[in-house]
Structure formats: C-alpha cells, structure tokens
PDB file of N, CA and C in Angstrom:
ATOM      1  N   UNK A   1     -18.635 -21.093 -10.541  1.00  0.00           N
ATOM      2  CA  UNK A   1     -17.615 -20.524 -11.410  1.00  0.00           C
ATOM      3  C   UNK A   1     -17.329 -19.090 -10.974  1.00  0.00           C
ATOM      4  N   UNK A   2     -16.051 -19.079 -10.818  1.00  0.00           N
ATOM      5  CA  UNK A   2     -15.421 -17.375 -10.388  1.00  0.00           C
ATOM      6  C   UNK A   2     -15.446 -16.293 -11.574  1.00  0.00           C
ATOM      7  N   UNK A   3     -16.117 -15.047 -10.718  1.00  0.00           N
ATOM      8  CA  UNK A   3     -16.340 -13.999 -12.126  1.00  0.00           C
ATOM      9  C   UNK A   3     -15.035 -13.845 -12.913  1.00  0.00           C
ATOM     10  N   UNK A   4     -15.076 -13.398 -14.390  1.00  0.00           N
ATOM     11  CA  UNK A   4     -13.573 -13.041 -14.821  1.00  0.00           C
ATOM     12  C   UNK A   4     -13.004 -11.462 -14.499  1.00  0.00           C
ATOM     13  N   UNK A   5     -11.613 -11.501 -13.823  1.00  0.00           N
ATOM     14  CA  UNK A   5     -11.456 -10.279 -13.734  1.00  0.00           C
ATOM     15  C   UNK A   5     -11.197  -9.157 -14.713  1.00  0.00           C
ATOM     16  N   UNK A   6     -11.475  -7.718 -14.682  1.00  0.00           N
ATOM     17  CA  UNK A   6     -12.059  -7.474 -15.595  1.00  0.00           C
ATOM     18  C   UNK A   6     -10.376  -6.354 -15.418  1.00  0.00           C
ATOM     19  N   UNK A   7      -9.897  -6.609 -14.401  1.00  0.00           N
ATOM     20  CA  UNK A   7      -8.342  -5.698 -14.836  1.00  0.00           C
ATOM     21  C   UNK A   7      -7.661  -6.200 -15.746  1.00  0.00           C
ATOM     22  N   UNK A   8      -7.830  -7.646 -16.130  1.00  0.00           N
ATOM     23  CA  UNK A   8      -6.550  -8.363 -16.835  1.00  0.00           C
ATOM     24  C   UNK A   8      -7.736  -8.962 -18.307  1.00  0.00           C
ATOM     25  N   UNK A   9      -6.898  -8.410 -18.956  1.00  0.00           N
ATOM     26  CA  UNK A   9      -8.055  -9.072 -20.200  1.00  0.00           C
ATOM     27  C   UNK A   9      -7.178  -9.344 -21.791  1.00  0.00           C
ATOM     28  N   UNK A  10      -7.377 -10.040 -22.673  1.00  0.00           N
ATOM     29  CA  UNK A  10      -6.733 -10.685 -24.186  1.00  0.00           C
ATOM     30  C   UNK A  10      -6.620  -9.430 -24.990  1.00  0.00           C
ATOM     31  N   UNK A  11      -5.057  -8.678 -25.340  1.00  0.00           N
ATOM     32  CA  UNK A  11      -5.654  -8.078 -26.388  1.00  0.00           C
ATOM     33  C   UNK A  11      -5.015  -8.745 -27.807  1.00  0.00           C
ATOM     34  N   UNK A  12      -4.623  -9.538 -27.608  1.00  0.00           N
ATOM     35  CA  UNK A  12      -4.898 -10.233 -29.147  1.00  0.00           C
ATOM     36  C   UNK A  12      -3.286 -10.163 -29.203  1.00  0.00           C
ATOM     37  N   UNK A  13      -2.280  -9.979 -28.843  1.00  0.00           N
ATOM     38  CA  UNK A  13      -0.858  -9.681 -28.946  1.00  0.00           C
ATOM     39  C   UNK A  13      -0.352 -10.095 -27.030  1.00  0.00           C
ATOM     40  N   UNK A  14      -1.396 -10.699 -26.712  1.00  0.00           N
ATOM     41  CA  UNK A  14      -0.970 -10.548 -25.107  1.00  0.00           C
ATOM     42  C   UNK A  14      -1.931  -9.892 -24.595  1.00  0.00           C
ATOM     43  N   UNK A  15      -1.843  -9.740 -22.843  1.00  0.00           N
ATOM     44  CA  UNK A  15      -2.496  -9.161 -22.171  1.00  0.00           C
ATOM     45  C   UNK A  15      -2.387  -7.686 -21.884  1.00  0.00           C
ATOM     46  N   UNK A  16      -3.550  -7.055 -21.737  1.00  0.00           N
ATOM     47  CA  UNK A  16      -3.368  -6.167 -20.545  1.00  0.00           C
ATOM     48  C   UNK A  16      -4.124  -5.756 -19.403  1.00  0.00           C
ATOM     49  N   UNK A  17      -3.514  -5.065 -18.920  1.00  0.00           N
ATOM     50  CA  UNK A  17      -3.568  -5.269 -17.201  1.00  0.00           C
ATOM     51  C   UNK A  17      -3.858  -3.985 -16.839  1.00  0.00           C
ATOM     52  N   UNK A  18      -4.838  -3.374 -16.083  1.00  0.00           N
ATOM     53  CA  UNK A  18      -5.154  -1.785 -15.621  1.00  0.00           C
ATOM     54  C   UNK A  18      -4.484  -2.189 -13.937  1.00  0.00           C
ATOM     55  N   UNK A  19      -4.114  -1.617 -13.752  1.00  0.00           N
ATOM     56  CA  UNK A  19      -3.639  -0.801 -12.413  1.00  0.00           C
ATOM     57  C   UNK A  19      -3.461   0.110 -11.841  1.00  0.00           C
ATOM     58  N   UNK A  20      -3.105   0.381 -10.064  1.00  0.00           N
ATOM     59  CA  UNK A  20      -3.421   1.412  -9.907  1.00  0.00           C
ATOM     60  C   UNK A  20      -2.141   1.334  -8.944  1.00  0.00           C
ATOM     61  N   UNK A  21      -1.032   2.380  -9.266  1.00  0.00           N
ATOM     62  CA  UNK A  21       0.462   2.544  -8.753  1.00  0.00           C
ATOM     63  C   UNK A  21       0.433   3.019  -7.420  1.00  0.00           C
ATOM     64  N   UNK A  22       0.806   2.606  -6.520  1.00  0.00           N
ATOM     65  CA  UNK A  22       1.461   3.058  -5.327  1.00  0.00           C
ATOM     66  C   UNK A  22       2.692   2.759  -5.329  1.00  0.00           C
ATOM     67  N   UNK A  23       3.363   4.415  -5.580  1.00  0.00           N
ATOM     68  CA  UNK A  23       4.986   4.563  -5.231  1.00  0.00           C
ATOM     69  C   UNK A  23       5.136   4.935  -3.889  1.00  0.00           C
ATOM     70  N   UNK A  24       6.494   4.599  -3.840  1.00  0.00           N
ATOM     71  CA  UNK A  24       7.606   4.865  -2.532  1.00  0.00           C
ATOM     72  C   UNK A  24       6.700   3.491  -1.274  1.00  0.00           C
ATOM     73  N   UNK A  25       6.400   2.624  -2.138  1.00  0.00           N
ATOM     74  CA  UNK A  25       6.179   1.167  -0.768  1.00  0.00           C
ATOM     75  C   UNK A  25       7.503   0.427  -0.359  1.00  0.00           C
ATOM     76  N   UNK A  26       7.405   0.065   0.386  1.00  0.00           N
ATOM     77  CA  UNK A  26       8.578  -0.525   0.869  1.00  0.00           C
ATOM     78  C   UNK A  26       8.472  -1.331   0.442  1.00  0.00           C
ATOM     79  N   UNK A  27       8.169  -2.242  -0.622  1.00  0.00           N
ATOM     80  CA  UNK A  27       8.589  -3.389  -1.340  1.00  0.00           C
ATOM     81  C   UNK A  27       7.628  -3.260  -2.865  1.00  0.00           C
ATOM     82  N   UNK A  28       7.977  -3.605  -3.966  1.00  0.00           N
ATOM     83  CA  UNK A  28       7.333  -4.338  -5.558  1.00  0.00           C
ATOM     84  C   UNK A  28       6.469  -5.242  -5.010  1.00  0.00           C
ATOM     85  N   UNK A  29       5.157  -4.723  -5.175  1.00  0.00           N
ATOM     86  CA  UNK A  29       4.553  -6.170  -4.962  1.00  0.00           C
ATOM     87  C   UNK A  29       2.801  -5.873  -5.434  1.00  0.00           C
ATOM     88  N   UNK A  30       2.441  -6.977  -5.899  1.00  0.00           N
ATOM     89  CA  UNK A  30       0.940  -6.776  -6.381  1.00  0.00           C
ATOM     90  C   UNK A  30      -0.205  -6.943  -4.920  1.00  0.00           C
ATOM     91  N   UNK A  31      -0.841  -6.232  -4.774  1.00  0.00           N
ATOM     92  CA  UNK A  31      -1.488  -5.711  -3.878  1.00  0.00           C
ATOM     93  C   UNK A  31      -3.254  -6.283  -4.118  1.00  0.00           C
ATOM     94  N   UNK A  32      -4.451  -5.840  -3.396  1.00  0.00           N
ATOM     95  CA  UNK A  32      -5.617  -6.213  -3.633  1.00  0.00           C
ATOM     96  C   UNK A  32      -6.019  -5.845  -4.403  1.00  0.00           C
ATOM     97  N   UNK A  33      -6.780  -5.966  -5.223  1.00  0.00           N
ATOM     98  CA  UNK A  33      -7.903  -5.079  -5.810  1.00  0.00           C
ATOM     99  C   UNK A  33      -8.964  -4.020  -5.457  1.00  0.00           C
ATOM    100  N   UNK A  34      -8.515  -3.080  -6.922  1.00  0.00           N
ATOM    101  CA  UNK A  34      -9.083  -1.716  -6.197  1.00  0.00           C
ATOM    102  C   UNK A  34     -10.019  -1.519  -7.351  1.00  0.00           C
ATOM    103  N   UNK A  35     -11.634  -1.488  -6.925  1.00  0.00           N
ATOM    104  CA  UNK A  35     -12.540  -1.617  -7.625  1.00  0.00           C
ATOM    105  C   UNK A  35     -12.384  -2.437  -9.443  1.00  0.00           C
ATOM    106  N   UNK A  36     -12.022  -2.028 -10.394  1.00  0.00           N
ATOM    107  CA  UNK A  36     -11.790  -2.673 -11.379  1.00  0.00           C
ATOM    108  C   UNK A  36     -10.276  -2.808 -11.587  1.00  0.00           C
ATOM    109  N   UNK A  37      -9.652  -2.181 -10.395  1.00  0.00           N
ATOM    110  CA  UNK A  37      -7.853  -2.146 -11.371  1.00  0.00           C
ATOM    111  C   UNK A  37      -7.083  -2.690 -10.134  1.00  0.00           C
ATOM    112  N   UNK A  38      -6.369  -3.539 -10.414  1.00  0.00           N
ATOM    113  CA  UNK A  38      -5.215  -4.512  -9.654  1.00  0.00           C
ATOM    114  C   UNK A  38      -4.284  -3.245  -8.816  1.00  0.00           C
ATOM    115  N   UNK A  39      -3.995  -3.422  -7.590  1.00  0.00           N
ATOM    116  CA  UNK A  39      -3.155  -2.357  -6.612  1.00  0.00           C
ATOM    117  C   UNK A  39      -1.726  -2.958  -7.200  1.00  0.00           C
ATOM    118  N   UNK A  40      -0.806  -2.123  -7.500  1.00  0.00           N
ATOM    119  CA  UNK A  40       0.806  -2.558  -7.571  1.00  0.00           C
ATOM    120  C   UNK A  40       1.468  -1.273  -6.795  1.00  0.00           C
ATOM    121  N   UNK A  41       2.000  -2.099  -5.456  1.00  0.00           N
ATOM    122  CA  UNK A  41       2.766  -1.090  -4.758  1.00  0.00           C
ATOM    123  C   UNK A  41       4.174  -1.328  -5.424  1.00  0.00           C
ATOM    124  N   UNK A  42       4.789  -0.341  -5.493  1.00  0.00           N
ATOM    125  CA  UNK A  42       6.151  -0.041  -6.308  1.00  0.00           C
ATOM    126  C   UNK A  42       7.222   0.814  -5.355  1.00  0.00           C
ATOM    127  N   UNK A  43       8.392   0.029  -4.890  1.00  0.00           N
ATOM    128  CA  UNK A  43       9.195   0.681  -4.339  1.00  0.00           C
ATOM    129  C   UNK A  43       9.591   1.899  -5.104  1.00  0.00           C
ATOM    130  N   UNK A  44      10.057   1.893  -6.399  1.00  0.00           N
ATOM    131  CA  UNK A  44      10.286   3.124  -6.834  1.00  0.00           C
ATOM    132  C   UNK A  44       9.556   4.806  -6.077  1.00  0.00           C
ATOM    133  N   UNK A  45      10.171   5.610  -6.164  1.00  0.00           N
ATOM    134  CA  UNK A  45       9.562   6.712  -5.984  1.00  0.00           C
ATOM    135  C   UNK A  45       9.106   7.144  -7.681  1.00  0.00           C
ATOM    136  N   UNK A  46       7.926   8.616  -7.452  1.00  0.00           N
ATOM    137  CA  UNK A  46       7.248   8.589  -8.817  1.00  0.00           C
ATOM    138  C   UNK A  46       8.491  10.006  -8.938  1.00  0.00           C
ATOM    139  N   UNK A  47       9.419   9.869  -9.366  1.00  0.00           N
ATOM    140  CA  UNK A  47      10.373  10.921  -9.686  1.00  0.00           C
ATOM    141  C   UNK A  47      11.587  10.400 -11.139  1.00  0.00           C
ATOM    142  N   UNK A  48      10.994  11.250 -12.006  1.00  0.00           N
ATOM    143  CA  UNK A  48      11.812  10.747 -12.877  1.00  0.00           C
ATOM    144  C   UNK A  48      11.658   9.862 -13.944  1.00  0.00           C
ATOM    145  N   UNK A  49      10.581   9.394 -13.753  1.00  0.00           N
ATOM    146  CA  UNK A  49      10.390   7.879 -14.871  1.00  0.00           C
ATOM    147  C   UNK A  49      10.807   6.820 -13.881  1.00  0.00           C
ATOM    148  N   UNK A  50      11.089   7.168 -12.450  1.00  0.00           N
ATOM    149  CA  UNK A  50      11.418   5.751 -11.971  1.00  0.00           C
ATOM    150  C   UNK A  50      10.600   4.760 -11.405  1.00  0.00           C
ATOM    151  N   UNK A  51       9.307   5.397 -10.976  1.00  0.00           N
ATOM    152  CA  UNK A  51       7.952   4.073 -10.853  1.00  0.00           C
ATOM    153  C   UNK A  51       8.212   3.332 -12.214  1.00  0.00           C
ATOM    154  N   UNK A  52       7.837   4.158 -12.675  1.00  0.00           N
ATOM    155  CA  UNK A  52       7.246   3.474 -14.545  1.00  0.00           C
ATOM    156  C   UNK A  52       8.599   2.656 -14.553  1.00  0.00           C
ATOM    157  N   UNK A  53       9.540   2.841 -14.515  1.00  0.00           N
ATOM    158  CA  UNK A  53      10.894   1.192 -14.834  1.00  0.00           C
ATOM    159  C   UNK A  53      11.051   0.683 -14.117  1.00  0.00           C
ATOM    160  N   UNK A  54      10.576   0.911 -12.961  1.00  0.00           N
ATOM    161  CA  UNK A  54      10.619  -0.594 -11.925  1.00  0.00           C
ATOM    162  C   UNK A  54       9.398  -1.106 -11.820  1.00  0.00           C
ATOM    163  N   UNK A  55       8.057  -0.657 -12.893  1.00  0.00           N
ATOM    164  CA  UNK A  55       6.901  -1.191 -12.902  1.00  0.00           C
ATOM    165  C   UNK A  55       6.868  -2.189 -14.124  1.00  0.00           C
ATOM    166  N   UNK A  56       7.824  -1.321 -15.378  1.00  0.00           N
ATOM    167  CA  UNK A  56       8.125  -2.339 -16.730  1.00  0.00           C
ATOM    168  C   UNK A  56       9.069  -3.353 -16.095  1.00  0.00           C
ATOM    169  N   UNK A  57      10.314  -3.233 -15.572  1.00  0.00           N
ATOM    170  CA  UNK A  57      10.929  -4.537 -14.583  1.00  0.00           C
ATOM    171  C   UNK A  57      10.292  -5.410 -14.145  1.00  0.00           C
ATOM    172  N   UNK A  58       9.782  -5.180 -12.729  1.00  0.00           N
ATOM    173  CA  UNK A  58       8.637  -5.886 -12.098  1.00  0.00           C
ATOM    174  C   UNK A  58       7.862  -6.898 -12.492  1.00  0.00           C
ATOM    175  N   UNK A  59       7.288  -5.979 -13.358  1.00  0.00           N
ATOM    176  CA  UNK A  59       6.001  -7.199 -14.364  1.00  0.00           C
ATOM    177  C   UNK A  59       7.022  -7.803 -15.481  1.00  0.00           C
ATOM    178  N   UNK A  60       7.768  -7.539 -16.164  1.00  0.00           N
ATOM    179  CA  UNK A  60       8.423  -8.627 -17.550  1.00  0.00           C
ATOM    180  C   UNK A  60       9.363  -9.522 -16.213  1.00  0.00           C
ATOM    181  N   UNK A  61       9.338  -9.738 -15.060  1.00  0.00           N
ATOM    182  CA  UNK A  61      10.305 -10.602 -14.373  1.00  0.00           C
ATOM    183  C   UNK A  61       8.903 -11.721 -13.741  1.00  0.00           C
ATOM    184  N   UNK A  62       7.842 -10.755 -13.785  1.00  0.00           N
ATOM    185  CA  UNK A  62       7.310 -11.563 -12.927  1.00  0.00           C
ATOM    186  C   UNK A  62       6.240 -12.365 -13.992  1.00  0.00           C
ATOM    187  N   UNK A  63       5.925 -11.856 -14.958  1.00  0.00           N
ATOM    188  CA  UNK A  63       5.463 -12.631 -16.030  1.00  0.00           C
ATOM    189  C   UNK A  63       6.343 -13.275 -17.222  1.00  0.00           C
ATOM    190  N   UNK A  64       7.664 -13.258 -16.698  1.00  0.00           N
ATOM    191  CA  UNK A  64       8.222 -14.210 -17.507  1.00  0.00           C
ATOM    192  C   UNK A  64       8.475 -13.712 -19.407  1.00  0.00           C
ATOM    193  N   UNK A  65       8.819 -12.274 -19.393  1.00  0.00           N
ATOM    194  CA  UNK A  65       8.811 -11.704 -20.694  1.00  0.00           C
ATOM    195  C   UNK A  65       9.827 -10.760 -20.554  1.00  0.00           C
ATOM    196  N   UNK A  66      10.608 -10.174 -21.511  1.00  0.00           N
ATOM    197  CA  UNK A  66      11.227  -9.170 -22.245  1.00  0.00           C
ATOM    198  C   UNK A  66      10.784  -8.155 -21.777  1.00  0.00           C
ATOM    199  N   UNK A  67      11.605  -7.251 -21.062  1.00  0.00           N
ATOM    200  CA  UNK A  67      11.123  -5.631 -20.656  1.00  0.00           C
ATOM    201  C   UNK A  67      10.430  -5.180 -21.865  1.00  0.00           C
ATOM    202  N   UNK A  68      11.191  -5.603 -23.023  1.00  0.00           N
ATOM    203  CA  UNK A  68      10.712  -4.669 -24.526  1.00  0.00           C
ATOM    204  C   UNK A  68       9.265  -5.297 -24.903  1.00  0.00           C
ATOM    205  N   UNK A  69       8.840  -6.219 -24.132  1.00  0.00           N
ATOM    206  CA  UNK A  69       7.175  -6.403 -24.067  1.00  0.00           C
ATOM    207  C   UNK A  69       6.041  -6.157 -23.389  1.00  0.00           C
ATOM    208  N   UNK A  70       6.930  -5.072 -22.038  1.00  0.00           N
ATOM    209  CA  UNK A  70       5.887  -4.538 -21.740  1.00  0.00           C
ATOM    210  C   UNK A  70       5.910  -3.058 -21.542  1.00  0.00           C
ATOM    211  N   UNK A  71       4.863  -2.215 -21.804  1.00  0.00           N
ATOM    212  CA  UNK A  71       4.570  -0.912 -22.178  1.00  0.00           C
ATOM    213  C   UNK A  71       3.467  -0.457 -21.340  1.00  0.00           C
ATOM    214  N   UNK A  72       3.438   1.040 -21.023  1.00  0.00           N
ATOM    215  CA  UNK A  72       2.643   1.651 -20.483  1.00  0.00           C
ATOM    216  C   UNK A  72       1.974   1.672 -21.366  1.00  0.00           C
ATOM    217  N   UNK A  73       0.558   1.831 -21.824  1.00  0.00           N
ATOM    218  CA  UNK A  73      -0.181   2.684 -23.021  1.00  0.00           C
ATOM    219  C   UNK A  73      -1.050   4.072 -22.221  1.00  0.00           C
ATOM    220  N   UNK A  74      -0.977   3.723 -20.955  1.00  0.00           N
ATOM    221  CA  UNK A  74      -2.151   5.072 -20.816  1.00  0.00           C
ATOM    222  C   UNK A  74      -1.653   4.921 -18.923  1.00  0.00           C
ATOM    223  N   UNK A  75      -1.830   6.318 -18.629  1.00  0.00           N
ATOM    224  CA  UNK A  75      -1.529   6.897 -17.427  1.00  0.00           C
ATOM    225  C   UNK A  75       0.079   6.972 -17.058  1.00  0.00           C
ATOM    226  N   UNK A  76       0.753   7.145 -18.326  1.00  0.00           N
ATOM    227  CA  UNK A  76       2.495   7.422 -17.786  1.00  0.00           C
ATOM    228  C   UNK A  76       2.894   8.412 -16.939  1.00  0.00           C
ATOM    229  N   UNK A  77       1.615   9.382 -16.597  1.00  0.00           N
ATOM    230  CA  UNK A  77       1.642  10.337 -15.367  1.00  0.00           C
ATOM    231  C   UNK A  77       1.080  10.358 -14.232  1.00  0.00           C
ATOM    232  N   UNK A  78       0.139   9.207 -14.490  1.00  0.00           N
ATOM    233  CA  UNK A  78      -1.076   9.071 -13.031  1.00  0.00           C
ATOM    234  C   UNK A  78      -0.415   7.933 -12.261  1.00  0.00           C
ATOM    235  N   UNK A  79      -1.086   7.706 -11.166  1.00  0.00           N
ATOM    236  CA  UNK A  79      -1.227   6.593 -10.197  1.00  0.00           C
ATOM    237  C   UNK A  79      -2.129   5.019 -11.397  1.00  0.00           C
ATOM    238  N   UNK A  80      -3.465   5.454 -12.075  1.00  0.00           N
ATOM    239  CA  UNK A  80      -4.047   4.328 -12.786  1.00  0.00           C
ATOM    240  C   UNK A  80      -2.849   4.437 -14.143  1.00  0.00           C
ATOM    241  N   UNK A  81      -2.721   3.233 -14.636  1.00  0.00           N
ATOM    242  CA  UNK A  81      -2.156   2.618 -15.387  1.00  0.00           C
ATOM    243  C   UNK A  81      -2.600   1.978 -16.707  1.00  0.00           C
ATOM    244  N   UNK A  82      -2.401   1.440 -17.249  1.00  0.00           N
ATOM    245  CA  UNK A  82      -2.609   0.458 -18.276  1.00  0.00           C
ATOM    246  C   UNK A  82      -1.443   0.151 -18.883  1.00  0.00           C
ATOM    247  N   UNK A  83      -1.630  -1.520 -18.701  1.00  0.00           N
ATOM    248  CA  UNK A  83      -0.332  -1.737 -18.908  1.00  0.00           C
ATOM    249  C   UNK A  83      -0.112  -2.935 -20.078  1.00  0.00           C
ATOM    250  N   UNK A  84       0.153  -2.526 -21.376  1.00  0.00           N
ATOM    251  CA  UNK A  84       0.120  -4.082 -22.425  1.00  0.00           C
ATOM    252  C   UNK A  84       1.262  -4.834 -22.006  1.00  0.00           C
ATOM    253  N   UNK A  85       1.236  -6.369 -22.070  1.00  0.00           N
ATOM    254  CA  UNK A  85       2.119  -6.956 -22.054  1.00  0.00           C
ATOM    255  C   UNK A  85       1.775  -7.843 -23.217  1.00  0.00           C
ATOM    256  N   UNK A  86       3.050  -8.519 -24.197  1.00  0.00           N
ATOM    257  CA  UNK A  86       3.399  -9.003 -25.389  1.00  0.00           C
ATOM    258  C   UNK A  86       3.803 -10.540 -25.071  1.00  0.00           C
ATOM    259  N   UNK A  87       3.369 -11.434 -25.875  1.00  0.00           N
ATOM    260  CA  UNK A  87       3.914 -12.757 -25.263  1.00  0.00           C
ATOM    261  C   UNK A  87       3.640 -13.341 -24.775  1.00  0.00           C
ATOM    262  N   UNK A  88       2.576 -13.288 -23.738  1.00  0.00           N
ATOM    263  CA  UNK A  88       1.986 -14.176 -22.777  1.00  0.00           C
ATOM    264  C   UNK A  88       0.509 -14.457 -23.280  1.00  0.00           C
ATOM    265  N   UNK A  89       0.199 -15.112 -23.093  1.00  0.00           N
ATOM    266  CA  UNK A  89      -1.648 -15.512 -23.224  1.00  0.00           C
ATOM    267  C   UNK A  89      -1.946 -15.380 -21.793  1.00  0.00           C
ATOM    268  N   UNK A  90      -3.704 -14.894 -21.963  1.00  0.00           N
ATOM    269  CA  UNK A  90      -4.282 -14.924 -20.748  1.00  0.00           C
ATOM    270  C   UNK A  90      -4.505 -15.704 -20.046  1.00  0.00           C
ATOM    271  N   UNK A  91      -4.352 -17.064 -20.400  1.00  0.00           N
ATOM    272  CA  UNK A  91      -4.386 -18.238 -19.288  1.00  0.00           C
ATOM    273  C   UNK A  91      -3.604 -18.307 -18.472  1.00  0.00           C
ATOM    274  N   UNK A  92      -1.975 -18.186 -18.977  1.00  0.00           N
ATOM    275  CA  UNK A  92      -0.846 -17.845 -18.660  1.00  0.00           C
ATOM    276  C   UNK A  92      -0.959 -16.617 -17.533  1.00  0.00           C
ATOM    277  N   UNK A  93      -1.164 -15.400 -17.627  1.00  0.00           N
ATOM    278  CA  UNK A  93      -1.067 -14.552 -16.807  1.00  0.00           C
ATOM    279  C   UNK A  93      -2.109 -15.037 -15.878  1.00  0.00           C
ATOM    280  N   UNK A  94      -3.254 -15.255 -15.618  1.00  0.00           N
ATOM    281  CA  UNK A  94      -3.929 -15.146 -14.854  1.00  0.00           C
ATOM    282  C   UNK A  94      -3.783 -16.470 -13.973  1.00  0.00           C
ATOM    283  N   UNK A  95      -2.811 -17.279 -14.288  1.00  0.00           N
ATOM    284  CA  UNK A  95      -2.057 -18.362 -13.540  1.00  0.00           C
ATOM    285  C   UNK A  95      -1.179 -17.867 -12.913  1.00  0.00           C
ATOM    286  N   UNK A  96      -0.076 -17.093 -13.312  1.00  0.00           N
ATOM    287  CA  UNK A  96       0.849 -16.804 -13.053  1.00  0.00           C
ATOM    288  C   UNK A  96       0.609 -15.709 -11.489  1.00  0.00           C
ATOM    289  N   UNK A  97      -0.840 -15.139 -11.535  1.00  0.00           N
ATOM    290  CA  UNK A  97      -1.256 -14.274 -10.758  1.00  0.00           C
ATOM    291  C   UNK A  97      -2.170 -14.658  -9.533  1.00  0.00           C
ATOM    292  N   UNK A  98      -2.361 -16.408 -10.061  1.00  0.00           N
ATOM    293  CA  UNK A  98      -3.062 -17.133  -8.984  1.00  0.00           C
ATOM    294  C   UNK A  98      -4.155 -16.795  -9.117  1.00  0.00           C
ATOM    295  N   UNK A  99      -4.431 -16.816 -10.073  1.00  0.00           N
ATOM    296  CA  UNK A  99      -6.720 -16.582 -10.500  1.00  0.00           C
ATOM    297  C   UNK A  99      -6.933 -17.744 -11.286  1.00  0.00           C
TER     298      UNK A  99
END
C-alpha cells in the first residue's frame, strides 16, 4: 500500500493542497514533489496578483470546479502556498492527480 500524500488532504468542505509556486515557467503545469508540498510551475509572472490567477485558473480547470472554489488561504506572497479547494472530495482529487 502507497503512503498517503501528505500535500493533499480532506478539509471537510473539499480539499487542500500545499504547494510550492514556480513563476515565469514556460508552461502551467504540476511538477514533482518538493519534500511535503506538490511543485506547480506557473507561467504567470509573480507581478501583480498574476501567479495567484493563473494558479486559481489552473487548478478550478484542472480539478473540474468554479474559480469561486478555489482560494489561497496562506502564502498569497510566498513561493509555498496553501491552497483550499471547495467541491471536490479527496478521492476525486487525488485521481484526478494520478495517485
């Protein structure tokens, strides 16, 4: 049996997800794991609020939800993240993410 990952976890309204932002990549895309928090390279540059909305984009397209369900809660200034998403169950995401 595969350990559970400990970036993506139930908070009772949906998941959330810790990550760790790399802006200005040449493509949106979820990346390896970086010690406990999922890599998301983000074309956006970090200027402006524009990582952070092509990171709320990104994930409500790629998990299949409402931008208005997913939210930063912690690091809206750093590279680490935390990120709630609304709507989905964890079986669901962690399918959707190929775990």
């Amino acid at each position: 049996m595969t350990a559970e990952p400990t970036y993506l976890r139930d908070s009772g309204e949906g998941v959330r997800l810790d990550l760790v932002a790399q802006p200005r990549a040449s493509r949106t895309a979820f990346g390896p794991l970086l010690g406990e928090r999922r890599k998301l390279a983000v074309a956006a540059p970090p200027v402006d609020g524009e990582a952070n909305a092509a990171i709320v984009k990104f994930l409500a397209k790629f998990f299949g939800v409402a931008k208005s369900s997913v939210r930063i809660v912690q690091g809206e200034t750093g590279r680490t993240k935390t990120v709630a998403i609304a709507g989905i169950t964890l079986a669901e995401a962690r399918r959707r993410l190929g775990e």
